[in-house]
Protein backbone atom coordinates (compact mmCIF):
# COMPACT_ATOMS: atom_id res chain seq x y z
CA UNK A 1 69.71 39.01 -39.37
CA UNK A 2 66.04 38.62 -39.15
CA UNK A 3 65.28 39.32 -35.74
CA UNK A 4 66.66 42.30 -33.34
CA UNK A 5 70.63 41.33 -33.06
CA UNK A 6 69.50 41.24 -29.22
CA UNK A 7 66.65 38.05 -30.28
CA UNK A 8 69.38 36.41 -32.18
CA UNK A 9 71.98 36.62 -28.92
CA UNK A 10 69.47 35.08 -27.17
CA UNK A 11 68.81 32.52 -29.80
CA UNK A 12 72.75 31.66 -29.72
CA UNK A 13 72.80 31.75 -25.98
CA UNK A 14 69.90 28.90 -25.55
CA UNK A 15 70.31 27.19 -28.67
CA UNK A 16 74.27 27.22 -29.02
CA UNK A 17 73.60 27.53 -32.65
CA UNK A 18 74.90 30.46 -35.04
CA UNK A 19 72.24 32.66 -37.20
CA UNK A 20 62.89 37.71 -39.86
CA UNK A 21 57.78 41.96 -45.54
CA UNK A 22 56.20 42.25 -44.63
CA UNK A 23 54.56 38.70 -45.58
CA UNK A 24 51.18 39.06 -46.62
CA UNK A 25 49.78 37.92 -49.29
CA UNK A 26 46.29 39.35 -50.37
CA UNK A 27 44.24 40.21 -53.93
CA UNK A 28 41.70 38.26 -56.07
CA UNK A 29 41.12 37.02 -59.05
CA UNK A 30 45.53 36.22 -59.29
CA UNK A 31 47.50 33.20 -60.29
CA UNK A 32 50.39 32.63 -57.82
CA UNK A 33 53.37 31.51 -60.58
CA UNK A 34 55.76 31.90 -57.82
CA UNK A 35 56.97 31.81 -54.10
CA UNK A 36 60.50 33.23 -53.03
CA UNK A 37 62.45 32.52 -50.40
CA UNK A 38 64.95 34.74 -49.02
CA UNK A 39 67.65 33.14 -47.14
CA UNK A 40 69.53 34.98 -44.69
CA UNK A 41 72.75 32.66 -45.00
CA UNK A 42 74.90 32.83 -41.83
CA UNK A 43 76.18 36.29 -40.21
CA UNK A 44 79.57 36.94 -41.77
CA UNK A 45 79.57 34.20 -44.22
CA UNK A 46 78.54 35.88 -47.15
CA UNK A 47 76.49 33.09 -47.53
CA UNK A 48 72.95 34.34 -48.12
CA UNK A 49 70.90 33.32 -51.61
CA UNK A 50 67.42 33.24 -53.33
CA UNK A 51 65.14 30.27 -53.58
CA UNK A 52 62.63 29.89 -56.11
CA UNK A 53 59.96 27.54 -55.88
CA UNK A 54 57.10 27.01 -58.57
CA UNK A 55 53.84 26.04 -57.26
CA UNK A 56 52.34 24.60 -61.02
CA UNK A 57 54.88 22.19 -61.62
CA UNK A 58 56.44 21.91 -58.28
CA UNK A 59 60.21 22.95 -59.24
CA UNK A 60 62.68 24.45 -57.58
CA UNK A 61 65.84 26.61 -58.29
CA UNK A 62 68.42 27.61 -55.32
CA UNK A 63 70.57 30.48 -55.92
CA UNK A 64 68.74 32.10 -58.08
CA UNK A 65 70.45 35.42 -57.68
CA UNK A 66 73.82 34.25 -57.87
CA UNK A 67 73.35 31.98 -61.14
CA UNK A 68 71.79 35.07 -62.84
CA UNK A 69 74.70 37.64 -61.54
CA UNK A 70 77.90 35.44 -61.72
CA UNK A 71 78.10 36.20 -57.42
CA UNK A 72 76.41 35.78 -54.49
CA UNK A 73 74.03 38.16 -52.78
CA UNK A 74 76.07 39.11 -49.97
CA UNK A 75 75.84 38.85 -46.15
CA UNK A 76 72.10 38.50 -44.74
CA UNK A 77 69.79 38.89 -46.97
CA UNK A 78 67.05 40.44 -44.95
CA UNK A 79 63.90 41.88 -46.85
CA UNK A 80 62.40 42.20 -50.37
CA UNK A 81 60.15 45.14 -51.53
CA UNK A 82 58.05 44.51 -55.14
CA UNK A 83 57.80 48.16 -56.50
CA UNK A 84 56.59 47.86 -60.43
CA UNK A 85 58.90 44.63 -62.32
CA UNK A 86 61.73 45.32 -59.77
CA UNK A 87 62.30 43.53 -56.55
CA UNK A 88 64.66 45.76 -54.06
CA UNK A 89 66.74 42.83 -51.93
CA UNK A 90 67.78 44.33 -48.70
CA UNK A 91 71.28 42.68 -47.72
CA UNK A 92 71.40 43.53 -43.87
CA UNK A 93 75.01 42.87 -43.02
CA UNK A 94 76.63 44.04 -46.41
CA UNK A 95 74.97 47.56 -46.11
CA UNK A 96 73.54 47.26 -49.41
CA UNK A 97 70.14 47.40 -51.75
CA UNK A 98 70.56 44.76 -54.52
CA UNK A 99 67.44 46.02 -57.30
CA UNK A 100 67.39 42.83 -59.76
CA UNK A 101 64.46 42.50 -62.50
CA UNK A 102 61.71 40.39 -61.52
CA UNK A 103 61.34 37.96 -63.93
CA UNK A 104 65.34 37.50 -64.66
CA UNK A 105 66.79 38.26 -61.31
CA UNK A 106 69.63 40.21 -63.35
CA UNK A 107 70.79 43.03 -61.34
CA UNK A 108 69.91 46.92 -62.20
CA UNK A 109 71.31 48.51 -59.77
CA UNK A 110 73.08 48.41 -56.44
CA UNK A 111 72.66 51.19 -53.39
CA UNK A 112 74.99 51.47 -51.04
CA UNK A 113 73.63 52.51 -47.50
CA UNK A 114 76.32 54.62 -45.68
CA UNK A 115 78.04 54.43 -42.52
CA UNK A 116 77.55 50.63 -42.18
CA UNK A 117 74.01 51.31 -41.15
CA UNK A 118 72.44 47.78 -41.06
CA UNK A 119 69.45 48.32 -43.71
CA UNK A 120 66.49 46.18 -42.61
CA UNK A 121 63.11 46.74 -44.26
CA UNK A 122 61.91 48.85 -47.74
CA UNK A 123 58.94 50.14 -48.27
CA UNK A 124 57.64 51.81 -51.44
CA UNK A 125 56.87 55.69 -50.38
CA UNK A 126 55.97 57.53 -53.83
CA UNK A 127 56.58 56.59 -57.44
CA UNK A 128 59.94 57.75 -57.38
CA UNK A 129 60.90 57.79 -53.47
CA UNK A 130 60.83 55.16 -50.38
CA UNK A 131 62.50 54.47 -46.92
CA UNK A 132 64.37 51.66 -45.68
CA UNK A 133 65.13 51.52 -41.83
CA UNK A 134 68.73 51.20 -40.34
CA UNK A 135 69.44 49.11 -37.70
CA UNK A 136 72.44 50.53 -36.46
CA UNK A 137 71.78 54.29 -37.75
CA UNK A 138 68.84 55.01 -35.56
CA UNK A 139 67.33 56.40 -39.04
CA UNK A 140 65.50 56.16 -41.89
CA UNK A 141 67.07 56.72 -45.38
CA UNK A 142 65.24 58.18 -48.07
CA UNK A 143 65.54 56.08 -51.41
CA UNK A 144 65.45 57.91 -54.77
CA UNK A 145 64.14 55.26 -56.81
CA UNK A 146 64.84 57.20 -60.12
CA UNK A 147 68.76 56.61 -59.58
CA UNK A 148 68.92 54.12 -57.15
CA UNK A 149 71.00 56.13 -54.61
CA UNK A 150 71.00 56.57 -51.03
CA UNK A 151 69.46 60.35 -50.13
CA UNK A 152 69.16 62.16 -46.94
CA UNK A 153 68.59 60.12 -43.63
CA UNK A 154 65.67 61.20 -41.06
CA UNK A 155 66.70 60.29 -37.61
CA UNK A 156 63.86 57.53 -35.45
CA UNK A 157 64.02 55.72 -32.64
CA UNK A 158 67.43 53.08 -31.70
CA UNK A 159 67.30 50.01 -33.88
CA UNK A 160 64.23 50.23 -36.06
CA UNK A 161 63.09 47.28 -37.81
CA UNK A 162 59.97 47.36 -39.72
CA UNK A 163 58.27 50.03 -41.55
CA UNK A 164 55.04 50.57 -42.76
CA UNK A 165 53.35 53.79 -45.01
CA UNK A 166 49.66 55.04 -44.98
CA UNK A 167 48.62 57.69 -46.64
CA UNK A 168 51.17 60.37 -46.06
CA UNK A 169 52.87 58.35 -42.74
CA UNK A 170 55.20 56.08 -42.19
CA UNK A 171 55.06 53.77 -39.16
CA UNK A 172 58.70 52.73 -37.82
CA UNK A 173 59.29 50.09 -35.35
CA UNK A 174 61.84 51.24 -32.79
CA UNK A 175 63.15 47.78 -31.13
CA UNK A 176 65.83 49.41 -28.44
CA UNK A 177 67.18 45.74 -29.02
CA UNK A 178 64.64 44.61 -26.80
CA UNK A 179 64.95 47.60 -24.78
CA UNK A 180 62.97 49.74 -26.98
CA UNK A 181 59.39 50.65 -26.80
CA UNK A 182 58.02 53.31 -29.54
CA UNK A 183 56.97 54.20 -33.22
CA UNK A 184 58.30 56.89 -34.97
CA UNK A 185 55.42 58.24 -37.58
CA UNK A 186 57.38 60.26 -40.30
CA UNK A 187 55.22 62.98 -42.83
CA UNK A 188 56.36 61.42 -45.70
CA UNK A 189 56.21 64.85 -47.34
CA UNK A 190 58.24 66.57 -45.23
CA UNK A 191 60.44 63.35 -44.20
CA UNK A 192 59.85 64.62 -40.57
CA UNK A 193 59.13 62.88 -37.34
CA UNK A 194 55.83 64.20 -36.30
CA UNK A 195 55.29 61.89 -33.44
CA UNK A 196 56.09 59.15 -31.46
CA UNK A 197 53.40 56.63 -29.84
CA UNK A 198 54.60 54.33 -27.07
CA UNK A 199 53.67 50.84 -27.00
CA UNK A 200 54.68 47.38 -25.92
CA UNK A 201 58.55 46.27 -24.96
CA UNK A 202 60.66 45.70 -28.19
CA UNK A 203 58.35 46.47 -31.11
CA UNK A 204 59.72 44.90 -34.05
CA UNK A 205 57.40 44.08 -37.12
CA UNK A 206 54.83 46.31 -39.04
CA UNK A 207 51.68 44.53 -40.72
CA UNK A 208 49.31 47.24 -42.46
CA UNK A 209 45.68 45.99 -43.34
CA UNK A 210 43.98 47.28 -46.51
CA UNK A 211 41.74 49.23 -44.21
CA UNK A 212 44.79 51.25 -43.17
CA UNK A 213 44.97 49.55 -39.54
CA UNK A 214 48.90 48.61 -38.50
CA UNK A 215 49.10 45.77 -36.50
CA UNK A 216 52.69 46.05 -34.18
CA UNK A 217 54.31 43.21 -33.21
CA UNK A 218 55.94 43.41 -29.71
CA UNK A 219 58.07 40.57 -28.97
CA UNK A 220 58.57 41.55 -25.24
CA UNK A 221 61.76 42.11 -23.36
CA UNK A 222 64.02 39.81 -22.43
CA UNK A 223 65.57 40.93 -19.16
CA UNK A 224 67.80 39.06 -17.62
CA UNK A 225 68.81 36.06 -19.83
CA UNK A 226 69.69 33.76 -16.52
CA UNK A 227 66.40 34.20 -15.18
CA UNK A 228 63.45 34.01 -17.84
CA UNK A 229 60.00 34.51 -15.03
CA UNK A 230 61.48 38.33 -15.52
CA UNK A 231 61.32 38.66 -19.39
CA UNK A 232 57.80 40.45 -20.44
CA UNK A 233 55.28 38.66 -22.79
CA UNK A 234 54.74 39.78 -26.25
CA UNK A 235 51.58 41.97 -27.20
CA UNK A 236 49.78 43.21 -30.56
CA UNK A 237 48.96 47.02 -31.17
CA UNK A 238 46.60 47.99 -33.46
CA UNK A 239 47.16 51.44 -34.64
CA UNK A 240 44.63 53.70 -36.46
CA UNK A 241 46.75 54.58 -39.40
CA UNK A 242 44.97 57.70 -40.42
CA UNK A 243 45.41 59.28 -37.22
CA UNK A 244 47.93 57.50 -35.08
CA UNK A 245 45.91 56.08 -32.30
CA UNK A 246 46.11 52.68 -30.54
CA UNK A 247 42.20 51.13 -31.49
CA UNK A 248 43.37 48.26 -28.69
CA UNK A 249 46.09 46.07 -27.43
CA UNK A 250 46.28 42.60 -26.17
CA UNK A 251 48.82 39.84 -24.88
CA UNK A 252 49.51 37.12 -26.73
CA UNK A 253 52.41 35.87 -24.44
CA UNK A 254 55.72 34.75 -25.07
CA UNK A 255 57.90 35.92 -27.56
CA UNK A 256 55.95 36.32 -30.86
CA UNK A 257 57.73 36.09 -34.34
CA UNK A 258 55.90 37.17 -38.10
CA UNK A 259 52.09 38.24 -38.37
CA UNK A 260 50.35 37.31 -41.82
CA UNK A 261 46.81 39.11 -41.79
CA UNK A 262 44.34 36.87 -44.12
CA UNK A 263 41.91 39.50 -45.21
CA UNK A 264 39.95 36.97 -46.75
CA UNK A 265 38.74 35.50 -43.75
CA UNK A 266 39.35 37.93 -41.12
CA UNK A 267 42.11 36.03 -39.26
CA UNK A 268 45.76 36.58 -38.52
CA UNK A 269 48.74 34.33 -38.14
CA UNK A 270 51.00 34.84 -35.64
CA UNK A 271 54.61 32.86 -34.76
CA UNK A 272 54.47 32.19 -31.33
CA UNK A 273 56.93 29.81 -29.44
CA UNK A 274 56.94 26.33 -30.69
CA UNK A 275 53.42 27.54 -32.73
CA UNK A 276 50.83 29.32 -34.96
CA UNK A 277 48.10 30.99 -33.61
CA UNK A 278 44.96 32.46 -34.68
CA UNK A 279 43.81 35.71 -33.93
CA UNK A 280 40.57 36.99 -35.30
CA UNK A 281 40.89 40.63 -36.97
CA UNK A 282 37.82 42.38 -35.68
CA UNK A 283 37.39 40.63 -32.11
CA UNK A 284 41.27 40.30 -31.53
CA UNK A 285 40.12 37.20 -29.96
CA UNK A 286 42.83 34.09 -29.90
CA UNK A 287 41.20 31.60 -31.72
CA UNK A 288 43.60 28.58 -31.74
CA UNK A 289 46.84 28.94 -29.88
CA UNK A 290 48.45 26.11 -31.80
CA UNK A 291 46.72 26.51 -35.19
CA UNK A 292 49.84 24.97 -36.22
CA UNK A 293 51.33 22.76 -33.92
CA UNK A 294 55.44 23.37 -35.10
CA UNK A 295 57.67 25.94 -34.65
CA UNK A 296 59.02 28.07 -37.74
CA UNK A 297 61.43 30.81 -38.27
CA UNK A 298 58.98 32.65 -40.88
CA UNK A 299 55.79 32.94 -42.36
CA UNK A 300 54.25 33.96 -45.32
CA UNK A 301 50.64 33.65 -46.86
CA UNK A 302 49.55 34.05 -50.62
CA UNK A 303 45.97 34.73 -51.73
CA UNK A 304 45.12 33.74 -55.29
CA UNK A 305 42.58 32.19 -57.60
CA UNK A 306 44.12 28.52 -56.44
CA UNK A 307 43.21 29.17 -52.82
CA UNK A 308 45.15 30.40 -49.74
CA UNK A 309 48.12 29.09 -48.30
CA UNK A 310 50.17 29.43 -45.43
CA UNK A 311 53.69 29.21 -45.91
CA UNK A 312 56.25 28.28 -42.61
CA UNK A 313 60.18 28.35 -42.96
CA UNK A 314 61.64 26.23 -40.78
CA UNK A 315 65.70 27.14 -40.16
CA UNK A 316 66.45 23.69 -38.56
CA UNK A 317 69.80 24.24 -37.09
CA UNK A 318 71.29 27.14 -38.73
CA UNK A 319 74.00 25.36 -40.67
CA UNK A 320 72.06 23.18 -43.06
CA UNK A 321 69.80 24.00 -45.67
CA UNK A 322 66.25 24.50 -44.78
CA UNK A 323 62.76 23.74 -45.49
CA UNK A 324 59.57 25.66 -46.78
CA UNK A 325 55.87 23.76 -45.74
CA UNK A 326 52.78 24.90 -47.45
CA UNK A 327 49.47 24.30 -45.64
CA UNK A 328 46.21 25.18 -47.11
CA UNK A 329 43.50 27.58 -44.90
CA UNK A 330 42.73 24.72 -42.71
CA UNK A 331 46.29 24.57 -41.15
CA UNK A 332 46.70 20.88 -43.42
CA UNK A 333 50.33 20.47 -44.85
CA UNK A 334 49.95 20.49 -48.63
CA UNK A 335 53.53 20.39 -49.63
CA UNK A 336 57.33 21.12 -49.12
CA UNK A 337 60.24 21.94 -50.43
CA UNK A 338 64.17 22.78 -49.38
CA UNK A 339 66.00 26.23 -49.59
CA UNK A 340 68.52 27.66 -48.40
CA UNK A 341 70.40 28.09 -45.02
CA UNK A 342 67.94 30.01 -42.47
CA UNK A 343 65.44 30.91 -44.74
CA UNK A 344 63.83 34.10 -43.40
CA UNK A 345 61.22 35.46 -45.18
CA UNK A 346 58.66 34.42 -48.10
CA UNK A 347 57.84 36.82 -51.10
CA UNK A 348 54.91 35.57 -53.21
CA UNK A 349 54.72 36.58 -57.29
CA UNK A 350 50.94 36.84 -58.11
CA UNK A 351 49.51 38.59 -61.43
């Protein structure tokens, strides 16, 4: 599941309906030959899959992991991490690390997380080590990316989500399941928790800038879920990811979803309720509350020589396949295409 277990109760409660890279996309002088979707598929169903879309002649291929393998992903696919040709596909409720080839989508190697952990997020540490985040482990397992095996585990916060590394840290996102307030920062030398900073109510997504700043998304808690005037509104934290400190905070209200930071132009993207806003990078300023006017599940952006793009993932109702919506920097729909059921997050392959 893409959100906190918690989020998605809530989701079921209000909606009645059954079920969130970082998603950046930044660099110059690229051609952007693909976009990937990751589709979560429905809890239990084993029904996740991949979705490949080409931008140049406007094609599209569902399942791509499956037609390349002979079987389907598994149970919620969750994440993807790029580290070299390889893409590491985290599958959330079948406790697993699919690593497939890039190009092919042929699988290399399967990890197995222990103790039906939950994996969430990857991230790349060194050339041959990196961390994923366990939802229900309260850790952090250390990857060896030489044999593609599951190492020791360094114990964080309850329910992390995301996870960011700068320089020798690594940020963790410590959601409580809406109850939890704090990032873990691990040495990524001596996999050790050297701190933890407290910020807003449920931290749940990372977003690091190439400048080192780590933006925290804090969706708010949710309280009681009769009564919604006593939930508490989402807020951003900046961090200082040299040294750990908050540079600011601010409220952006509601319940926010995925952050895409456009370095390009110095604003970020933010899922916010039933819309997009725009937050400016150095001011933290809101720009536009409804940048986009329409409500999406996830968000992506890609940078490349053809221009920047904003990519929204709308879920519908859970049950049916979705639909990916490309707008251009201006927040103008460009183009579309369907995936698969609840597509959750975008993954963008520029060279």
């Amino acid at each position: 599941m893409k959100r906190s277990v918690f989020h998605l109760l809530v989701l079921l409660l209000i909606t009645n309906l059954a079920c969130k890279s970082n998603n950046t996309g930044s660099g110059n002088e690229v051609t952007l030959n693909g976009v990937i979707v990751l589709n979560e598929g429905n809890f239990g169903r084993a029904n996740a899959s991949v979705t490949v879309y080409n931008p140049v002649d406007k094609s599209v291929l569902q399942n791509r992991y499956e037609n390349a393998n002979g079987d389907p992903i598994g149970d919620v696919l969750h994440s993807v991490t790029e580290i070299e040709d390889r893409l590491y596909l985290v599958v959330n409720n079948s406790n697993k690390i699919e690593v497939v080839d890039k190009s092919s989508f042929q699988n290399i190697a399967t990890i197995q997380i222990a103790n039906q952990a939950s994996p969430r997020q990857l991230v790349q540490v060194s050339d041959t080590k990196a961390y994923v985040t366990n939802l229900f482990g309260a850790s952090v397992s250390v990857i060896d990316l030489e044999s593609n095996t599951e190492g020791a585990t360094i114990a964080v916060g309850a329910n992390p989500e995301g996870i960011v590394v700068t320089g020798e840290r690594a940020y963790v996102a410590n959601s409580g399941f809406g109850n939890g307030n704090t990032i873990s920062i691990i040495n990524t030398t001596t996999n050790e928790v050297v701190n933890t900073l407290t910020v807003g109510d449920n931290p749940v997504s990372l977003v690091k800038q190439s400048n080192g700043r780590v933006w925290v998304v804090c969706v708010g808690a949710y309280g009681d879920l009769s009564n919604p005037d006593d939930d508490t509104p989402g807020r951003i934290f900046v961090l200082n990811g040299e040294t750990g400190s908050v540079i600011t905070n601010f409220e952006v209200g509601g319940h926010p979803g995925d952050l895409v930071l456009s370095e390009t132009d110095g604003v970020a993207y933010l899922i916010n309720g039933s819309s997009v806003m725009s937050i400016n990078m150095n001011s933290f300023e809101i720009l536009n509350s409804e940048f986009i006017n329409r409500s999406f599940y996830a968000l992506g952006l890609s940078t490349s020589d053809e221009g920047q793009f904003i990519w929204g993932a709308d879920a519908k109702n859970f049950a049916q396949a979705g639909l990916a919506i490309q707008y251009d920097a201006n927040g103008v729909k460009v183009d579309s295409f369907a995936t698969g059921i609840i597509p959750g997050s975008f993954h963008f392959d520029s060279e």
